[in-house]
Protein backbone atom coordinates (compact mmCIF):
# COMPACT_ATOMS: atom_id res chain seq x y z
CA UNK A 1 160.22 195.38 112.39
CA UNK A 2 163.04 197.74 114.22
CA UNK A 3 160.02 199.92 115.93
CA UNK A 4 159.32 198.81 119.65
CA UNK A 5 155.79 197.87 119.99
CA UNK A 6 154.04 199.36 123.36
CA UNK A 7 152.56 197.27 125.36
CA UNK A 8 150.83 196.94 128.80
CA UNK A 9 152.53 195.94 131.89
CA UNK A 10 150.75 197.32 134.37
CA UNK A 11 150.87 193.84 135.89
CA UNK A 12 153.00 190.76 135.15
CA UNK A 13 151.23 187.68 136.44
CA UNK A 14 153.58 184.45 136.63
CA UNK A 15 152.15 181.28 135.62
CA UNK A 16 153.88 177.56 136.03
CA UNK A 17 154.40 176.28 132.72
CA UNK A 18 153.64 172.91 134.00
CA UNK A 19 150.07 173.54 135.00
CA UNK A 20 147.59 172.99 132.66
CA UNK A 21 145.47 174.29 135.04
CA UNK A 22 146.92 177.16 135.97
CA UNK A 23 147.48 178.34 132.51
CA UNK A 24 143.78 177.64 131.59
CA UNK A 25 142.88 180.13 134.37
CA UNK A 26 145.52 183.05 134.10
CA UNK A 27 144.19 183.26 130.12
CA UNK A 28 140.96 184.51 131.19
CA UNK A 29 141.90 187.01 133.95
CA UNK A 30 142.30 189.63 131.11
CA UNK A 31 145.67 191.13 132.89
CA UNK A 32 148.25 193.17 130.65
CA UNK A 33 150.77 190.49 130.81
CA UNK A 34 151.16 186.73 131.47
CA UNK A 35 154.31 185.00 131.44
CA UNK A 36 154.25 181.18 131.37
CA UNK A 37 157.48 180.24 133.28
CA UNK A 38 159.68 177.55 132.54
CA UNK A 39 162.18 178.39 134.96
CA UNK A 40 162.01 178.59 139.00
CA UNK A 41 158.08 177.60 139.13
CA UNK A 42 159.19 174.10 136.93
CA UNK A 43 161.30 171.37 138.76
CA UNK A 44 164.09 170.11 137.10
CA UNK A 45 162.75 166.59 135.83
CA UNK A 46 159.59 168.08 134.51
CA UNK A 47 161.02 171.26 132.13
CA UNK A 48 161.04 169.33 129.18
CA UNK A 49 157.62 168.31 129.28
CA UNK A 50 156.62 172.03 130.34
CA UNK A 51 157.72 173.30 127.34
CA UNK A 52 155.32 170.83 125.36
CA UNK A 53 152.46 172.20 127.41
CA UNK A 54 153.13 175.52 127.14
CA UNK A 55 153.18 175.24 122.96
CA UNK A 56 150.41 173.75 123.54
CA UNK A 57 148.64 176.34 125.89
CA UNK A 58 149.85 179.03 123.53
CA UNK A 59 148.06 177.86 120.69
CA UNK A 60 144.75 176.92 121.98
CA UNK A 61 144.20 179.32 124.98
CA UNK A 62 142.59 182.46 124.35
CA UNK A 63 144.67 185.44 126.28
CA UNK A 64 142.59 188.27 124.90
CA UNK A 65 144.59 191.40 124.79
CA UNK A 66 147.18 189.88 127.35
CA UNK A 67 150.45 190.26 126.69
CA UNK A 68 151.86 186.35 125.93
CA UNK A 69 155.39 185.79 127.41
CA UNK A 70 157.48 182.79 128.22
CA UNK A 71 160.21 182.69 131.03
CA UNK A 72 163.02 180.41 130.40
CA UNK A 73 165.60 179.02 131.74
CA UNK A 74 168.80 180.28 132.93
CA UNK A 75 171.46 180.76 129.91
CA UNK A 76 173.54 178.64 132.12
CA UNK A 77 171.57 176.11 132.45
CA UNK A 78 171.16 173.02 130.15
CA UNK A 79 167.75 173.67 129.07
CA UNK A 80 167.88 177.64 127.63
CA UNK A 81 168.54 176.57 124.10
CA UNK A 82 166.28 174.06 123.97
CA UNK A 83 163.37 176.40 125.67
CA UNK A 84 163.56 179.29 122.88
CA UNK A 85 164.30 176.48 120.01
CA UNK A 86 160.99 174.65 121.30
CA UNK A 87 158.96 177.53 122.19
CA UNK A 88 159.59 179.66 119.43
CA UNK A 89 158.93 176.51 116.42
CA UNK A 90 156.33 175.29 117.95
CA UNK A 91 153.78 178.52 119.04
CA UNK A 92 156.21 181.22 117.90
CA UNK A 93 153.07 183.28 115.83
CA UNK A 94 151.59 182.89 118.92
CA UNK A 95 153.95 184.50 121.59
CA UNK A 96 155.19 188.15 121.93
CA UNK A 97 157.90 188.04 124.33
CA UNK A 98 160.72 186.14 125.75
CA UNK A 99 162.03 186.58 129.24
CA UNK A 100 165.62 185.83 130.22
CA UNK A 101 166.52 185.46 133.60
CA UNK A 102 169.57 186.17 135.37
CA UNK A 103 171.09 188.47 132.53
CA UNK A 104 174.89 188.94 133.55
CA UNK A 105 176.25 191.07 130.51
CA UNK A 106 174.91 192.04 127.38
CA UNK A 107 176.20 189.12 125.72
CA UNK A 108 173.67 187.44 127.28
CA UNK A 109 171.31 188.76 125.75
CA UNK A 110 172.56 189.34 121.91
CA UNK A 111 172.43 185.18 122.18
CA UNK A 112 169.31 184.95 122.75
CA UNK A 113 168.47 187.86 119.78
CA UNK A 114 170.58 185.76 117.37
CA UNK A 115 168.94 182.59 118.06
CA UNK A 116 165.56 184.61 117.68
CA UNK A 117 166.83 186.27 114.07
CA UNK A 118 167.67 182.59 112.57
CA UNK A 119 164.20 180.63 113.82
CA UNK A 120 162.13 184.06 112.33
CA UNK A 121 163.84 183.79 109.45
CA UNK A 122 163.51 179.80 109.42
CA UNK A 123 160.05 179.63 110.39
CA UNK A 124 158.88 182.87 108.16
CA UNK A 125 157.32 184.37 111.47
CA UNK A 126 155.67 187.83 110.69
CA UNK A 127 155.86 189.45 113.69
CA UNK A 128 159.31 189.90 115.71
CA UNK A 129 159.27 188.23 119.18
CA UNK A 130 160.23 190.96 121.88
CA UNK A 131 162.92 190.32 124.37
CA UNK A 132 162.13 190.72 128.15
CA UNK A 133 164.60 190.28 131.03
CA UNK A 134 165.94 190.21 134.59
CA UNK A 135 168.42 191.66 136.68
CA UNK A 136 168.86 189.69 139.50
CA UNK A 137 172.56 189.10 139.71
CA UNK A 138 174.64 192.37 140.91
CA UNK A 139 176.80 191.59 137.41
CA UNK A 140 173.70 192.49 135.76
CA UNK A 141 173.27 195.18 138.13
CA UNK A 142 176.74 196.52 137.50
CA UNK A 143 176.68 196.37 134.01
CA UNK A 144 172.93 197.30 133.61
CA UNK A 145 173.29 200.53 131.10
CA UNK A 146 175.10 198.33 127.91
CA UNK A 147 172.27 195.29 128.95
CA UNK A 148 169.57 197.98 128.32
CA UNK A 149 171.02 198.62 125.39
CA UNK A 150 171.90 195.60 123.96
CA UNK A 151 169.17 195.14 121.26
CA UNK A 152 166.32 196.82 119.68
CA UNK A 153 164.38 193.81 120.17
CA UNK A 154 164.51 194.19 124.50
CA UNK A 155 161.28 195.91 125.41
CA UNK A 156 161.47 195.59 129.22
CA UNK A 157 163.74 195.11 132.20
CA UNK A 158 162.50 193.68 135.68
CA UNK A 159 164.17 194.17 139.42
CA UNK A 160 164.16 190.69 140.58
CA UNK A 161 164.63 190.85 144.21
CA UNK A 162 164.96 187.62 145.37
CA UNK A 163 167.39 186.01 143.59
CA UNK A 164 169.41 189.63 143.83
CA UNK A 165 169.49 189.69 147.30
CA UNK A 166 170.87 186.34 147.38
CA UNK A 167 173.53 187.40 145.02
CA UNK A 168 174.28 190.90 146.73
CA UNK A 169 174.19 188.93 150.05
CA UNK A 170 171.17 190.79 151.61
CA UNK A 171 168.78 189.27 154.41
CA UNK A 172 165.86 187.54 152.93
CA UNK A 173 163.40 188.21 155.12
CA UNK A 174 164.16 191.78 155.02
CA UNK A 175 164.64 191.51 151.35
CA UNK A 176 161.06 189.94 150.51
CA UNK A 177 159.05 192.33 152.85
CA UNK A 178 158.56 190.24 155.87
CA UNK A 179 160.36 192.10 158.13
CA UNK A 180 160.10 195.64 156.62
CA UNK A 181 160.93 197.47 159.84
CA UNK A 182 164.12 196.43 160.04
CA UNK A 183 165.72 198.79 157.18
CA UNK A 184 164.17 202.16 157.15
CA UNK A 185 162.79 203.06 153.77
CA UNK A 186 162.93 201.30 150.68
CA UNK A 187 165.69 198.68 150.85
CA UNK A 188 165.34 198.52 146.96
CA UNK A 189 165.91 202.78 146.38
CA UNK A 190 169.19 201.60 144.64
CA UNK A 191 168.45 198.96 142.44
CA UNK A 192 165.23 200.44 141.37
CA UNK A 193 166.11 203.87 140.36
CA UNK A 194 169.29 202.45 138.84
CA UNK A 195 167.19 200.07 136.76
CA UNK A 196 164.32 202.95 135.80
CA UNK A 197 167.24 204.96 134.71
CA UNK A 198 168.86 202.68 132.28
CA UNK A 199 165.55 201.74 130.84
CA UNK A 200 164.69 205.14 130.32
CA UNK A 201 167.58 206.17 128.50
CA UNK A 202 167.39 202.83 126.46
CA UNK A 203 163.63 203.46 125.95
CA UNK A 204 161.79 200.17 127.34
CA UNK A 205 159.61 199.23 130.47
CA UNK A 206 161.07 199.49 133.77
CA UNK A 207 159.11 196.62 135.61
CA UNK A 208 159.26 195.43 139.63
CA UNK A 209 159.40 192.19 140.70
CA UNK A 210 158.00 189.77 142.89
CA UNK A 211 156.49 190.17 146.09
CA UNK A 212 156.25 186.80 147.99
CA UNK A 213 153.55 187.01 150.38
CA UNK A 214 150.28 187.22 148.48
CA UNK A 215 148.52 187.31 151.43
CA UNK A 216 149.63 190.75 152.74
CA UNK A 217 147.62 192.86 150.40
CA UNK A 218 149.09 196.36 152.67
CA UNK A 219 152.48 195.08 152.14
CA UNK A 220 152.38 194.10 147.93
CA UNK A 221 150.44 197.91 148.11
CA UNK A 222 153.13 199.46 149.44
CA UNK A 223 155.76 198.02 147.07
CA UNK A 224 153.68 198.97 144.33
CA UNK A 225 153.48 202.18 145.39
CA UNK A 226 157.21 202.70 145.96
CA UNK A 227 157.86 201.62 142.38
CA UNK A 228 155.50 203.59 140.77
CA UNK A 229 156.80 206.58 142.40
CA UNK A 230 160.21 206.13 141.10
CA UNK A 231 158.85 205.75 137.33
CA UNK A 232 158.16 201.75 137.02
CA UNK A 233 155.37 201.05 134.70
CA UNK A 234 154.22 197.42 136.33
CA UNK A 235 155.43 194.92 138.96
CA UNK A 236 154.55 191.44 138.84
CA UNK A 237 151.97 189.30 140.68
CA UNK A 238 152.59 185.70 141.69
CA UNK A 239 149.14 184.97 142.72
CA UNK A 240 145.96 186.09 140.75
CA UNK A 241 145.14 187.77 143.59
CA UNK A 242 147.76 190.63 143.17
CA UNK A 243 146.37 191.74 139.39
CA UNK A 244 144.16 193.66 141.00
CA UNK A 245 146.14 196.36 142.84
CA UNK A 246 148.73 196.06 140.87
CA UNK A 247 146.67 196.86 137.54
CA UNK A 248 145.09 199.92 139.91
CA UNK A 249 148.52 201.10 141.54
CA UNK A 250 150.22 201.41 138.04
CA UNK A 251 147.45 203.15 136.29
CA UNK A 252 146.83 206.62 136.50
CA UNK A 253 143.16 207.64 138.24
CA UNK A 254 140.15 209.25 135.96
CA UNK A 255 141.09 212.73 137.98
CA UNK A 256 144.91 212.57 137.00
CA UNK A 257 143.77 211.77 133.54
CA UNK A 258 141.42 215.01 133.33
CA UNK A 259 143.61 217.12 135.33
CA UNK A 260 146.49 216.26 133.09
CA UNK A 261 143.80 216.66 129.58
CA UNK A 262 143.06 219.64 130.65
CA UNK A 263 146.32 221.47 131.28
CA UNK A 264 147.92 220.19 128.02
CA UNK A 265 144.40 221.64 126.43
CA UNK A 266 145.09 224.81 128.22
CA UNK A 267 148.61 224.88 127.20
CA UNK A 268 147.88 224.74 123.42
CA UNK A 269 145.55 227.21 123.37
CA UNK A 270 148.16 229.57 124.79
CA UNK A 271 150.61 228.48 122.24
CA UNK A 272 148.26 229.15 119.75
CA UNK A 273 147.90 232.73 121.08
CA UNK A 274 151.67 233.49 120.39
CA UNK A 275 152.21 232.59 124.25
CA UNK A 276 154.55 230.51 125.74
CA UNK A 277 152.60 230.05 129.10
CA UNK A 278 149.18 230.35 130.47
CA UNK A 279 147.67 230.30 134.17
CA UNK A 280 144.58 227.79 135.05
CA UNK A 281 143.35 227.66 138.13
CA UNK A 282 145.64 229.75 140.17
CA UNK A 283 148.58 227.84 138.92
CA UNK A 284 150.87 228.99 135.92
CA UNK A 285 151.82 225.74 133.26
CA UNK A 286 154.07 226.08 130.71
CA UNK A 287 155.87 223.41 128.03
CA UNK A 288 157.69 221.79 131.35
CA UNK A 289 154.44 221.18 132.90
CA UNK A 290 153.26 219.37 130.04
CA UNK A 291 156.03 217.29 129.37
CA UNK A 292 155.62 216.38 133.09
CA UNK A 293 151.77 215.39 132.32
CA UNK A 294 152.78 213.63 129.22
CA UNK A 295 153.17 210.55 131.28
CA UNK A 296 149.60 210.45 132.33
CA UNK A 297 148.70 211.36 128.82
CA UNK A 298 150.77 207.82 127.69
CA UNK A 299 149.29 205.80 129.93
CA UNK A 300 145.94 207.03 129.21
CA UNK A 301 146.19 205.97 126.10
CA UNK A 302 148.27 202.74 126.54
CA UNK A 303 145.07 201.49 128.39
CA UNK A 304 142.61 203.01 127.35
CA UNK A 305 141.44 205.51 129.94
């Protein structure tokens, strides 16, 4: 049970865990991931009953090869405990990730691992439930590197932007996209390299967060694309009607994947020649090229390409 499983994440969709409804239709979109959240997307007087509903949603929807995650609350909040307990006992064969917001400290995390460890062993659940969770407080920001390496049951960290910028004290409209012109470049550089960093030397998922206008399609694009770029894996989607580009953004094309096939191909061959580098097409490759390909290669696989 210590080996990381790999999963898709090309695109996180958030679901309320109140909605019957909503659940119903996220569990056919056939996304990578779907989170059923407990936490902002749940007002306060109705979180204990979402947590009934999404056992319930757990164990008789159908998510297909979706990855099945729930969001709960804030650790210091009143419900957290009562989330994982309730969760976990209830559809725990049935779920392969929790997400923890607001992570502070590492601490934070090995809680929510211990509590995990005890209702496994309690319940006699087969398969370990992975951790996910989010920095969105500049604590967690500041003391990102020992959060990513808190536990070998984390498998991902996500950039949450909006609650961040209200904790680093930046402009929300700026923050959120709707005023992108007003900061040149990517307000996020920062936060998102920092965060791609520590999950790459912990070895997890880097993930983006939300992007609150569904409606601008250009704008959710470009966010995408800025993540990508700096080595996230996924980003979420609030509204079904992000999957799309975010599943397309995050996924290599068929031209990468055969450019990148055939240059490793090329490279072995030389290798087994007694070389240690070869030329195709004009261009000479050698074990660093590869190892640069090799992330097209993973994702190619990861989904299937």
């Amino acid at each position: 049970m210590s080996q990381r499983p790999q999963r898709a994440r090309r695109c996180q969709l958030s679901v309320p865990g109140s909605s019957e409804k909503m659940m119903g239709k996220a569990a056919g979109l056939g996304v990578d991931h779907v989170f059923l959240d407990l936490e902002d997307a749940v007002a306060p007087a109705e979180k204990p009953d979402a947590r009934g509903k999404v056992v319930e949603a757990l164990n008789s929807l159908d998510f297909g090869s979706s990855v099945r995650c729930v969001r709960i609350n804030d650790l210091e909040t009143r419900w957290a405990y009562k989330d994982v307990i309730e969760v976990v006992t209830g559809a725990g064969a049935n779920l392969d990730t929790i997400m923890i917001p607001k992570v502070k400290y590492a601490h934070d995390v090995v809680w929510v691992d211990i509590l995990l460890n005890q209702l496994e062993l309690d319940l006699g659940l087969e398969r370990r439930i992975g951790i996910e969770l989010l920095i969105e407080e500049v604590e967690g920001m500041q003391n990102i590197d020992a959060i990513a390496l808190s536990t070998p049951r984390l498998e991902a960290m996500v950039f949450g932007m909006g609650d961040y910028s209200a904790s680093q004290g930046v402009n929300i409209g700026v923050a959120m996209g709707a005023d992108s012109d007003s900061y040149p470049g990517d307000l996020w550089h920062y936060q998102r390299q920092r965060l791609v960093v520590a999950c790459r030397v912990a070895g997890i998922d880097p993930i983006d967060g939300p992007f609150a206008n569904f409606k601008d399609d250009e704008g959710y694009r470009r966010e995408c694309r800025r993540a990508m770029i700096l080595g996230c894996v996924g980003k979420w989607a609030i509204h079904p009607a992000q999957a799309a580009p975010s599943t397309e953004i995050f996924s290599p094309t068929p031209d990468e994947v055969a450019h990148a096939r055939k240059i490793a191909a090329a490279y072995d061959e030389a290798v087994a020649r007694g070389e240690g580098a070869a030329q195709i097409d004009g261009v000479m490759i050698d074990a660093a090229t590869v190892r640069i390909l090799q992330n097209t290669l993973d994702k190619a696989d990861l989904y299937g390409l």
